[in-house]
N, C-alpha and C. Protein backbone atom coordinates (compact mmCIF):
# COMPACT_ATOMS: atom_id res chain seq x y z
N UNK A 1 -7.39 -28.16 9.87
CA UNK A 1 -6.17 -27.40 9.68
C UNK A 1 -6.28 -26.61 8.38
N UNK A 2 -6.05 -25.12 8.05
CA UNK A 2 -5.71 -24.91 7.13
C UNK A 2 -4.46 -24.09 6.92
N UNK A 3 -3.83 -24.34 5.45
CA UNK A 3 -2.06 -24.15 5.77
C UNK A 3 -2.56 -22.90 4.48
N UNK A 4 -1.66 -21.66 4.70
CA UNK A 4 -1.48 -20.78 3.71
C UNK A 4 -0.29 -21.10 3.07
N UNK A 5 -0.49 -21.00 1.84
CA UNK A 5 0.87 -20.65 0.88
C UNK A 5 0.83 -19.14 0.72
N UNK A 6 1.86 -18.87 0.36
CA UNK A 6 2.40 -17.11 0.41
C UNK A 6 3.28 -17.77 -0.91
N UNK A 7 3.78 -17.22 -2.05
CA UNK A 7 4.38 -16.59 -3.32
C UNK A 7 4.06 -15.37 -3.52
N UNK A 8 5.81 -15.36 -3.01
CA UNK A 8 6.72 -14.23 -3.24
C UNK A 8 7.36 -13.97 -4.69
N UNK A 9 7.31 -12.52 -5.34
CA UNK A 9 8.12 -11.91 -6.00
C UNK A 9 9.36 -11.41 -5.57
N UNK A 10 11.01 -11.81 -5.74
CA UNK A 10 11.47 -11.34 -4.42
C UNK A 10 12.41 -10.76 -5.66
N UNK A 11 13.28 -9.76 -4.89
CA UNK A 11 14.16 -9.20 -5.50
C UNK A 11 15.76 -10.23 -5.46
N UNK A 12 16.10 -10.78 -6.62
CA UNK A 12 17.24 -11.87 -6.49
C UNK A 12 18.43 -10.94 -5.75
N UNK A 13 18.70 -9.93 -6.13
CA UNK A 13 19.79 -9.51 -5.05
C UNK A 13 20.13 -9.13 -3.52
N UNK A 14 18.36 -8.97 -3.14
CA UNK A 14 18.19 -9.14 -1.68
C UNK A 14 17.90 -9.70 -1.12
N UNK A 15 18.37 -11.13 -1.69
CA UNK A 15 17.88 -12.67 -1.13
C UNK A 15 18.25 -12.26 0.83
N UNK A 16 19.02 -12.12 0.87
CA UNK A 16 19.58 -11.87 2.54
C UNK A 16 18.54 -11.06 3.25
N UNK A 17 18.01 -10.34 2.69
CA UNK A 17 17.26 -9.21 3.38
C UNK A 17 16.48 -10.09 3.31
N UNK A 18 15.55 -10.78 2.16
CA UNK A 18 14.65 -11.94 2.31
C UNK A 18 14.57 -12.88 3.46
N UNK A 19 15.46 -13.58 3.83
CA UNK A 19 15.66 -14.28 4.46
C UNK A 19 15.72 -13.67 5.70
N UNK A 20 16.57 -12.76 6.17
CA UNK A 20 15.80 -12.23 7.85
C UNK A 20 14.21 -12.11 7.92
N UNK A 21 13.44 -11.22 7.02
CA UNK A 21 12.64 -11.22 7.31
C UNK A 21 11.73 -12.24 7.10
N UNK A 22 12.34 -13.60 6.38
CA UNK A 22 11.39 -14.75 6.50
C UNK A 22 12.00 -15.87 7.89
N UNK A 23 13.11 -15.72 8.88
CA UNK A 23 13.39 -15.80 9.71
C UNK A 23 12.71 -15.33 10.91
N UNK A 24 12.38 -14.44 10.52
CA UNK A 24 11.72 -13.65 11.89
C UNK A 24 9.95 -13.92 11.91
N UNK A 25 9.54 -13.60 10.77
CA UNK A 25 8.26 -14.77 10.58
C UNK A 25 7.62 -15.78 10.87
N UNK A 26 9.07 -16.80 10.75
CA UNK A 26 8.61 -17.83 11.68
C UNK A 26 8.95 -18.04 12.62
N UNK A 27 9.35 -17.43 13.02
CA UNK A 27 9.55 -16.93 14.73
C UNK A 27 7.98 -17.02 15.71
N UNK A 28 7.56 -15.82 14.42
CA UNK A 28 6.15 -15.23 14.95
C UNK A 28 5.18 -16.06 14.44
N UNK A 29 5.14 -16.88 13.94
CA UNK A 29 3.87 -17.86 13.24
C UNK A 29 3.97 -19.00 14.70
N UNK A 30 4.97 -19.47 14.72
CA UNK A 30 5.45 -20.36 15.71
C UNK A 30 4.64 -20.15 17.12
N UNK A 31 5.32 -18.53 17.71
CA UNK A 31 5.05 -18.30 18.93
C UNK A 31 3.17 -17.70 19.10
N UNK A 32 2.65 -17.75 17.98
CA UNK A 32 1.15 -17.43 17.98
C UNK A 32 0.58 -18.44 17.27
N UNK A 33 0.40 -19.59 17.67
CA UNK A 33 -0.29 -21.01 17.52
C UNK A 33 -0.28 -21.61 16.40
N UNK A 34 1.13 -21.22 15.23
CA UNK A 34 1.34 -21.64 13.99
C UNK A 34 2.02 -22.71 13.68
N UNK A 35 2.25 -23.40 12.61
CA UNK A 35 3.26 -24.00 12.44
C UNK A 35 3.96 -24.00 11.38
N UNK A 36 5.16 -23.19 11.11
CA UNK A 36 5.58 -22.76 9.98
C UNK A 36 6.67 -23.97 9.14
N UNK A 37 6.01 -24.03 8.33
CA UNK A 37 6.84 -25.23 7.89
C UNK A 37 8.13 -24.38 6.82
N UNK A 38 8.36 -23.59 6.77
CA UNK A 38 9.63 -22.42 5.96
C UNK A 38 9.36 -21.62 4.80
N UNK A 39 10.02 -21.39 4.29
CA UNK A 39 10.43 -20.94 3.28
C UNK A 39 11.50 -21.69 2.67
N UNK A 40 10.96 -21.27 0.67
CA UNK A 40 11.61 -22.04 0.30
C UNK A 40 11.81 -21.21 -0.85
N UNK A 41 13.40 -20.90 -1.29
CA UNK A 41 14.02 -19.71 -2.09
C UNK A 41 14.81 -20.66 -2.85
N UNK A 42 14.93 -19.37 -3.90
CA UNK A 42 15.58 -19.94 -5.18
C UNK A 42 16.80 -20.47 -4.79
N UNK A 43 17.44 -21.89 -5.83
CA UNK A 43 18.53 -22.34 -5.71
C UNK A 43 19.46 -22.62 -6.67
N UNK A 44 18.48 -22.70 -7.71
CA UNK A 44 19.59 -22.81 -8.96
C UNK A 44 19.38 -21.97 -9.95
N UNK A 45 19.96 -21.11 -10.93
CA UNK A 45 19.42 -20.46 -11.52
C UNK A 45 18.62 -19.23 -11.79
N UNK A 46 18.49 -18.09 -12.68
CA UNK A 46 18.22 -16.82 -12.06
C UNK A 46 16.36 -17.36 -11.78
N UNK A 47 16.09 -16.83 -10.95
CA UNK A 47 14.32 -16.99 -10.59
C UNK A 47 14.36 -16.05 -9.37
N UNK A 48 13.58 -15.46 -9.36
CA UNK A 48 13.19 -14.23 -8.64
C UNK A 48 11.42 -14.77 -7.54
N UNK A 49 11.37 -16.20 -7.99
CA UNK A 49 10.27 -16.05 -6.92
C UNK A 49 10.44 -17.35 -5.60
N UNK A 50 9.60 -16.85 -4.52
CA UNK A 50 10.28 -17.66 -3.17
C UNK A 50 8.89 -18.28 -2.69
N UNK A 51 8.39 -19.32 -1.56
CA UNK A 51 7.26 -19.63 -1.01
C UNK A 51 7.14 -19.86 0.30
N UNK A 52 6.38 -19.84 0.81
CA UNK A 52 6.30 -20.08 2.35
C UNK A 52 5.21 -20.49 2.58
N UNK A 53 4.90 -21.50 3.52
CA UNK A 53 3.76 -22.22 4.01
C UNK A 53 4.21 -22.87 5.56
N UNK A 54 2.67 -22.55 6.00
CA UNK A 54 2.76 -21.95 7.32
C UNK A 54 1.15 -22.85 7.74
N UNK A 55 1.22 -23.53 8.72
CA UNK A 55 -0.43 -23.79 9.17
C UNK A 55 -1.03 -23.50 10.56
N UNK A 56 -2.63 -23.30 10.33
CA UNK A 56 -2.79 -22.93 11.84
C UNK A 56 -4.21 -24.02 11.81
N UNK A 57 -4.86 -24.18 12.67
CA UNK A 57 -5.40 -25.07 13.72
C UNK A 57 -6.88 -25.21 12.93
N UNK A 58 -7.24 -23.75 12.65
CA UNK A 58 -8.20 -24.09 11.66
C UNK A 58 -8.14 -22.38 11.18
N UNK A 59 -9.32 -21.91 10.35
CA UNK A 59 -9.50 -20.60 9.40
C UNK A 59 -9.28 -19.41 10.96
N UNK A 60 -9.74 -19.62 11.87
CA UNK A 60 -10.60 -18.78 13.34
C UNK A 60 -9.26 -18.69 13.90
N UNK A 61 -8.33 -19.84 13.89
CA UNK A 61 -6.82 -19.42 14.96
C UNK A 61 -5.82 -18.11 13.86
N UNK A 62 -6.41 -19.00 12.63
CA UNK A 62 -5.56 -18.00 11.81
C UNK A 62 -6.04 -16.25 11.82
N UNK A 63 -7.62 -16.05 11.86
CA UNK A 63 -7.78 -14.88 11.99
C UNK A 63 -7.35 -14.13 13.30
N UNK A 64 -7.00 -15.11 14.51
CA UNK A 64 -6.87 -14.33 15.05
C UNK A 64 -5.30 -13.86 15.09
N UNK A 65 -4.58 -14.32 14.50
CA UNK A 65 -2.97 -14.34 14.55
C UNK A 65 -3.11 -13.03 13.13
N UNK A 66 -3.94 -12.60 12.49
CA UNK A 66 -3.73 -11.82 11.81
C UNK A 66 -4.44 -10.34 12.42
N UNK A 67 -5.16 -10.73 13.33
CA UNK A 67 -5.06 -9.32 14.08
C UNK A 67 -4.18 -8.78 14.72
N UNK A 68 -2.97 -9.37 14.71
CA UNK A 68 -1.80 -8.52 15.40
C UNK A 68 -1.34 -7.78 14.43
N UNK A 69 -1.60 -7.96 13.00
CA UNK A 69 -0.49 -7.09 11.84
C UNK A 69 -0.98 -5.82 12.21
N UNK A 70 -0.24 -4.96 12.10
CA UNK A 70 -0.26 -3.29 12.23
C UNK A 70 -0.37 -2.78 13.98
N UNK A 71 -0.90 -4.33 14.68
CA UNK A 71 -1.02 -3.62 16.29
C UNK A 71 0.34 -3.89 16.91
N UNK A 72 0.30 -5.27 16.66
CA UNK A 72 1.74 -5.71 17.73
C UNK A 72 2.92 -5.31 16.88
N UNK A 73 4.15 -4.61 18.07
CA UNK A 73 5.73 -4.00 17.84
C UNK A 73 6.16 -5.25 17.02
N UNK A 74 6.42 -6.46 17.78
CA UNK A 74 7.13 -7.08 16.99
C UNK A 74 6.54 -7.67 15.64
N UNK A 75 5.19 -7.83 15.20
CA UNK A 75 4.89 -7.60 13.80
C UNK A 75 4.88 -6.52 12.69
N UNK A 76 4.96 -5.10 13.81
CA UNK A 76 5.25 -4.45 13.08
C UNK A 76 6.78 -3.90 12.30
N UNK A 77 7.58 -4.94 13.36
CA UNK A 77 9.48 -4.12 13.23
C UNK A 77 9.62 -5.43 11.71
N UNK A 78 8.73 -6.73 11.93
CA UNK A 78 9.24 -7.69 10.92
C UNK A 78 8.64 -7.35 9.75
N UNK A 79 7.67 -6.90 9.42
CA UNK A 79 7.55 -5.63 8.20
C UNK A 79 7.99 -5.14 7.74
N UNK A 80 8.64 -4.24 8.62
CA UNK A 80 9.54 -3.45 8.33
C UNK A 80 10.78 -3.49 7.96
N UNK A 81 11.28 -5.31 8.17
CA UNK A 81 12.05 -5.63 7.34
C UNK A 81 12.00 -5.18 5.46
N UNK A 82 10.75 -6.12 5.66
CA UNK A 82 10.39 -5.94 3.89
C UNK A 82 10.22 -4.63 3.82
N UNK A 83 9.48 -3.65 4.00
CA UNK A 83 9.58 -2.45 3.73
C UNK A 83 10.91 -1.77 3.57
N UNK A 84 11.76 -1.88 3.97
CA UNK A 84 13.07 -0.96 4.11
C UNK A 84 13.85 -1.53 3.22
N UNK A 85 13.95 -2.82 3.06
CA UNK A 85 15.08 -3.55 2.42
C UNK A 85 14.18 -3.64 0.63
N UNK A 86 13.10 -3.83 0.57
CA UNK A 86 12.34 -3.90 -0.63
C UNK A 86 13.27 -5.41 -1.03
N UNK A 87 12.88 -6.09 -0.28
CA UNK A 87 12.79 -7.64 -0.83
C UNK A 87 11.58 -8.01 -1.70
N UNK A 88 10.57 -7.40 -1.18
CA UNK A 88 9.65 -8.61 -1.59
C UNK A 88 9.08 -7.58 -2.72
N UNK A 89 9.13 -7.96 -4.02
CA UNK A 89 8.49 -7.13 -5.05
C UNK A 89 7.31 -6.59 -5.10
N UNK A 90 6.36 -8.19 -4.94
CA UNK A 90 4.85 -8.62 -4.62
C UNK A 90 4.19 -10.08 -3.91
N UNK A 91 3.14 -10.19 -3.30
CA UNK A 91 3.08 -11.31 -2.64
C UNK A 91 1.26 -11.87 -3.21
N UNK A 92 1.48 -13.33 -3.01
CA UNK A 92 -0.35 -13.65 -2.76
C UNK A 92 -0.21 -15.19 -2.26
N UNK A 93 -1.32 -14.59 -1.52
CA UNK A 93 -1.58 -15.39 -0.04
C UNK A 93 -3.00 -16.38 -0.78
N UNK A 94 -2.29 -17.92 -0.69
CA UNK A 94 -3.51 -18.69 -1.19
C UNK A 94 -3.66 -19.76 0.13
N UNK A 95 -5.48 -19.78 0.46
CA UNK A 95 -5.32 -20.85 1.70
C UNK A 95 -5.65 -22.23 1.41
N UNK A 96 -5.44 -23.50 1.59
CA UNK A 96 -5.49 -24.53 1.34
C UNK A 96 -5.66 -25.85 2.39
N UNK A 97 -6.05 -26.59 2.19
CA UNK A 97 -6.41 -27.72 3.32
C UNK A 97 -5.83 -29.17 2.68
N UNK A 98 -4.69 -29.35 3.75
CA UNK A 98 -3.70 -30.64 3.64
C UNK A 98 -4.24 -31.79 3.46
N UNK A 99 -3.89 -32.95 2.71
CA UNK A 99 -4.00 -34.43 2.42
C UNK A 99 -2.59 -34.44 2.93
N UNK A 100 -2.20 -35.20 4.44
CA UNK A 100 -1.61 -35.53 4.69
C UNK A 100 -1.53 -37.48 4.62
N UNK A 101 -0.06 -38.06 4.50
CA UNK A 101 0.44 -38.93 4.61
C UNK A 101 -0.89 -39.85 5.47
N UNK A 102 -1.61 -41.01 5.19
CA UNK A 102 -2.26 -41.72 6.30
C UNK A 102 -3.42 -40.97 5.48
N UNK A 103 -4.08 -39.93 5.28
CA UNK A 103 -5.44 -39.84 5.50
C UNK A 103 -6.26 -39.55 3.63
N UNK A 104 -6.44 -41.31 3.34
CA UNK A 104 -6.41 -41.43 2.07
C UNK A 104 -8.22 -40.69 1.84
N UNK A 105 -8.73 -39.92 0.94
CA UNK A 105 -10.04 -39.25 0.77
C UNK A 105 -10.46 -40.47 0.65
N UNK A 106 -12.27 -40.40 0.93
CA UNK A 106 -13.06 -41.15 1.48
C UNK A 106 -12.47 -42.67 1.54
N UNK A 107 -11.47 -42.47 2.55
CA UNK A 107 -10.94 -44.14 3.38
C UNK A 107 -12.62 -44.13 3.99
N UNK A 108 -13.09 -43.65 4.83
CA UNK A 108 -14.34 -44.01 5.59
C UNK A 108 -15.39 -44.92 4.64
N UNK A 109 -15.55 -45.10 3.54
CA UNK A 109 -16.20 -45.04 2.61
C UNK A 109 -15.84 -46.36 1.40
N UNK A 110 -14.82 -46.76 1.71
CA UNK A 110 -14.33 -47.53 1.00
C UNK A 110 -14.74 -49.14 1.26
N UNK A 111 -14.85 -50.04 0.90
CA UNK A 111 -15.33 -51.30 1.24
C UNK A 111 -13.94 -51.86 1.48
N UNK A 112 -13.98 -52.74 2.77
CA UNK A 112 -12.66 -53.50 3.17
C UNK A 112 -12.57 -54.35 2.21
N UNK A 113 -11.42 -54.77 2.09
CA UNK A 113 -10.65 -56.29 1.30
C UNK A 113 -10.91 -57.58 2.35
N UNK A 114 -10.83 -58.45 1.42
CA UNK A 114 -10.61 -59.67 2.39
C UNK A 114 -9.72 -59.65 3.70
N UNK A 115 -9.92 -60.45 4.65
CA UNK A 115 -8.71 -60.57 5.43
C UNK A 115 -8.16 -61.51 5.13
N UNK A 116 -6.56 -61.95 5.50
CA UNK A 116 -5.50 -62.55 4.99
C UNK A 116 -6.54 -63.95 5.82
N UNK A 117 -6.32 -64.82 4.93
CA UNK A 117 -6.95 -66.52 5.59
C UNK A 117 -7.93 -66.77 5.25
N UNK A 118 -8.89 -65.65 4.88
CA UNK A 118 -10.33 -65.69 4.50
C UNK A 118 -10.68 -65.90 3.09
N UNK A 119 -11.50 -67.13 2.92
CA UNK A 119 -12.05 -67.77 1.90
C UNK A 119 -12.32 -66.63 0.66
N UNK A 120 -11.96 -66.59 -0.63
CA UNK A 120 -11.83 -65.34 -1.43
C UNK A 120 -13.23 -65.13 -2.31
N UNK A 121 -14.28 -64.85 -2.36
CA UNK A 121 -15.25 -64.85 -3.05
C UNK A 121 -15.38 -65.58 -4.31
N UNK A 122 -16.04 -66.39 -5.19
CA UNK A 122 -16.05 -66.89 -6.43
C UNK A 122 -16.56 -65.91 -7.09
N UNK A 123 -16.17 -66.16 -8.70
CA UNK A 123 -17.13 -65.08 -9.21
C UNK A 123 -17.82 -66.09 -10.71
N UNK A 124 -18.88 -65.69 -10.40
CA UNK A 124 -19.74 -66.71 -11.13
C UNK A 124 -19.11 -67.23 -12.85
């Protein structure tokens, strides 16, 4: 799996315009083999920047979900959100690979513990 983060520069007064077009996003991450886990915008306080993270299946599902930008209508009208409304100041797209919950780095690798009942080693 690898999940992109996106940080956003957003304009604080067009949080709304922000938000359709990060609505409609994951619309489209969703319906082309994604899984958009949201966006996440300012809440307290003036801050002008927003994030979004989004995962696909591996690097190859994701390239291909990025060949629709500029071909397919409906990637191109959700663009055009940001373009028209000038939400988004500036953006950068960093890709990253999850340590999820359960999958502790080299568990494979680790030497088991005793089992519960079993005589405990001495140590000299």
């Amino acid at each position: 799996m690898i999940t992109c983060v996106v940080r956003y520069t957003i304009d604080p007064k067009k949080i709304a315009a922000f938000e359709r077009f990060g609505s409609r996003w994951m619309e489209l991450v969703q319906a082309h083999g994604g899984t958009h886990h949201g966006y996440f915008l300012p809440a307290e306080g003036a801050s002008d920047e927003a994030l979004a993270l989004f995962s696909f299946p591996s690097l190859a599902a994701y390239e291909e979900y990025r060949q629709l930008f500029g071909r397919d209508p409906e990637f191109i009208a959700a663009d055009r959100i940001r373009d028209e409304s000038g939400c988004v100041l500036r953006y950068e797209r960093t890709f990253m690979r999850p340590l999820l919950p359960g999958e502790l780095a080299g568990a494979d690798t680790a030497m088991p513990g005793p089992t519960p009942g079993e005589p405990q080693p001495r140590m000299p």
